[in-house]
C-alpha atoms as a PDB file:
ATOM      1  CA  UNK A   1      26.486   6.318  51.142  1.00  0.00           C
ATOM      2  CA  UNK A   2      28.574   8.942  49.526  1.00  0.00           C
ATOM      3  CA  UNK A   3      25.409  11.265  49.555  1.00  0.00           C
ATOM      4  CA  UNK A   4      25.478  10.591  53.153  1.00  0.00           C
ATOM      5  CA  UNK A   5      28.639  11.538  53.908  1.00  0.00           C
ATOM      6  CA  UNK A   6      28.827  14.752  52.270  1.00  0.00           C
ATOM      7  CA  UNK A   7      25.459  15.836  53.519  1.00  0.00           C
ATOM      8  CA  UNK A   8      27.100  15.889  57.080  1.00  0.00           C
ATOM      9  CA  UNK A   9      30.194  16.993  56.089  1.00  0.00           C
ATOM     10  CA  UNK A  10      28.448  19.956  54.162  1.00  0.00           C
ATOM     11  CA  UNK A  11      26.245  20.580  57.782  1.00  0.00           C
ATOM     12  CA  UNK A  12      29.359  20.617  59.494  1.00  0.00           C
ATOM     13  CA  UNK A  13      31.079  23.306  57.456  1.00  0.00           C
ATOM     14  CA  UNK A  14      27.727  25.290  57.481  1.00  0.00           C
ATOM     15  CA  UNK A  15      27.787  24.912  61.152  1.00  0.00           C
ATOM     16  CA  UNK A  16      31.742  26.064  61.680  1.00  0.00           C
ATOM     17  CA  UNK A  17      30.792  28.897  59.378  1.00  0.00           C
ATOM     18  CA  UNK A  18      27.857  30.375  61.654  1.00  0.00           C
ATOM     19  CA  UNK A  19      30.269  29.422  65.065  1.00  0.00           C
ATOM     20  CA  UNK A  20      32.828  32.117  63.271  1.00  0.00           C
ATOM     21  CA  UNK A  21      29.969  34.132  62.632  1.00  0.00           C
ATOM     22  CA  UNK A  22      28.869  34.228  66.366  1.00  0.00           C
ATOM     23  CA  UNK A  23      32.714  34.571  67.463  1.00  0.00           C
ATOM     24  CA  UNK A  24      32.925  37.467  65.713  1.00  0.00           C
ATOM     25  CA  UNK A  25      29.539  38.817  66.436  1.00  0.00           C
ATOM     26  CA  UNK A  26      30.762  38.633  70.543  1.00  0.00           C
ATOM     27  CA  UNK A  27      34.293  40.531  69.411  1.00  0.00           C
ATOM     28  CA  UNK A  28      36.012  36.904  70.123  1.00  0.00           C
ATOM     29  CA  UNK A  29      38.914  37.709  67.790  1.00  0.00           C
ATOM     30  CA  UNK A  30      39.333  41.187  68.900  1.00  0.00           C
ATOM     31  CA  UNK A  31      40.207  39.721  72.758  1.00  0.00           C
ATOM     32  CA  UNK A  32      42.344  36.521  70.954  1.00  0.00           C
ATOM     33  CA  UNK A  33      43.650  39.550  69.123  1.00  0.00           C
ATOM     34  CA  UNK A  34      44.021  41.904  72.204  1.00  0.00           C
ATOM     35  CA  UNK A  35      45.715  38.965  73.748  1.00  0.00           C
ATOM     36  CA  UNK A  36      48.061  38.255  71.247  1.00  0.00           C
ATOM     37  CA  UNK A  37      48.949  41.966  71.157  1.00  0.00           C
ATOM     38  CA  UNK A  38      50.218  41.580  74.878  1.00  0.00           C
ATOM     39  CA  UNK A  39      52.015  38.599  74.580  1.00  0.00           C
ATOM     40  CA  UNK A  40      54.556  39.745  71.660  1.00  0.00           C
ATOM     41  CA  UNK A  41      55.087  43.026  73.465  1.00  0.00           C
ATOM     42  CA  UNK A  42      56.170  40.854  76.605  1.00  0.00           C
ATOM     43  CA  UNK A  43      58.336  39.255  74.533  1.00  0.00           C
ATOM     44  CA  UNK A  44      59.923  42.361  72.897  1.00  0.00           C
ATOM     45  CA  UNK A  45      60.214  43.774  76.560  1.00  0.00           C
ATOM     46  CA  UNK A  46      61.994  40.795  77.845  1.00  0.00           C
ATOM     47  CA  UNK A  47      64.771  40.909  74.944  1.00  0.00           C
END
């Protein structure tokens, strides 16, 4: 049972792992981070 559970859990983690890697292989984080970028400088502007 506990073999069980920690052979999906360990597939799950494995499978997170190579999502990130394909995020970052199609330059995901650099929009999230391009977006992110704009949305504080809005915010300095408005203040």
């Amino acid at each position: 049972m506990y073999l069980l559970l920690f052979s999906i859990l360990q597939r799950r983690v494995l499978w997170r792992n190579q999502w990130i890697k394909e995020l970052h292989h199609n330059g995901f984080t650099v929009m999230v981070q391009h977006l992110l970028a704009i949305r504080i400088s809005n915010r300095f502007n408005e203040n």
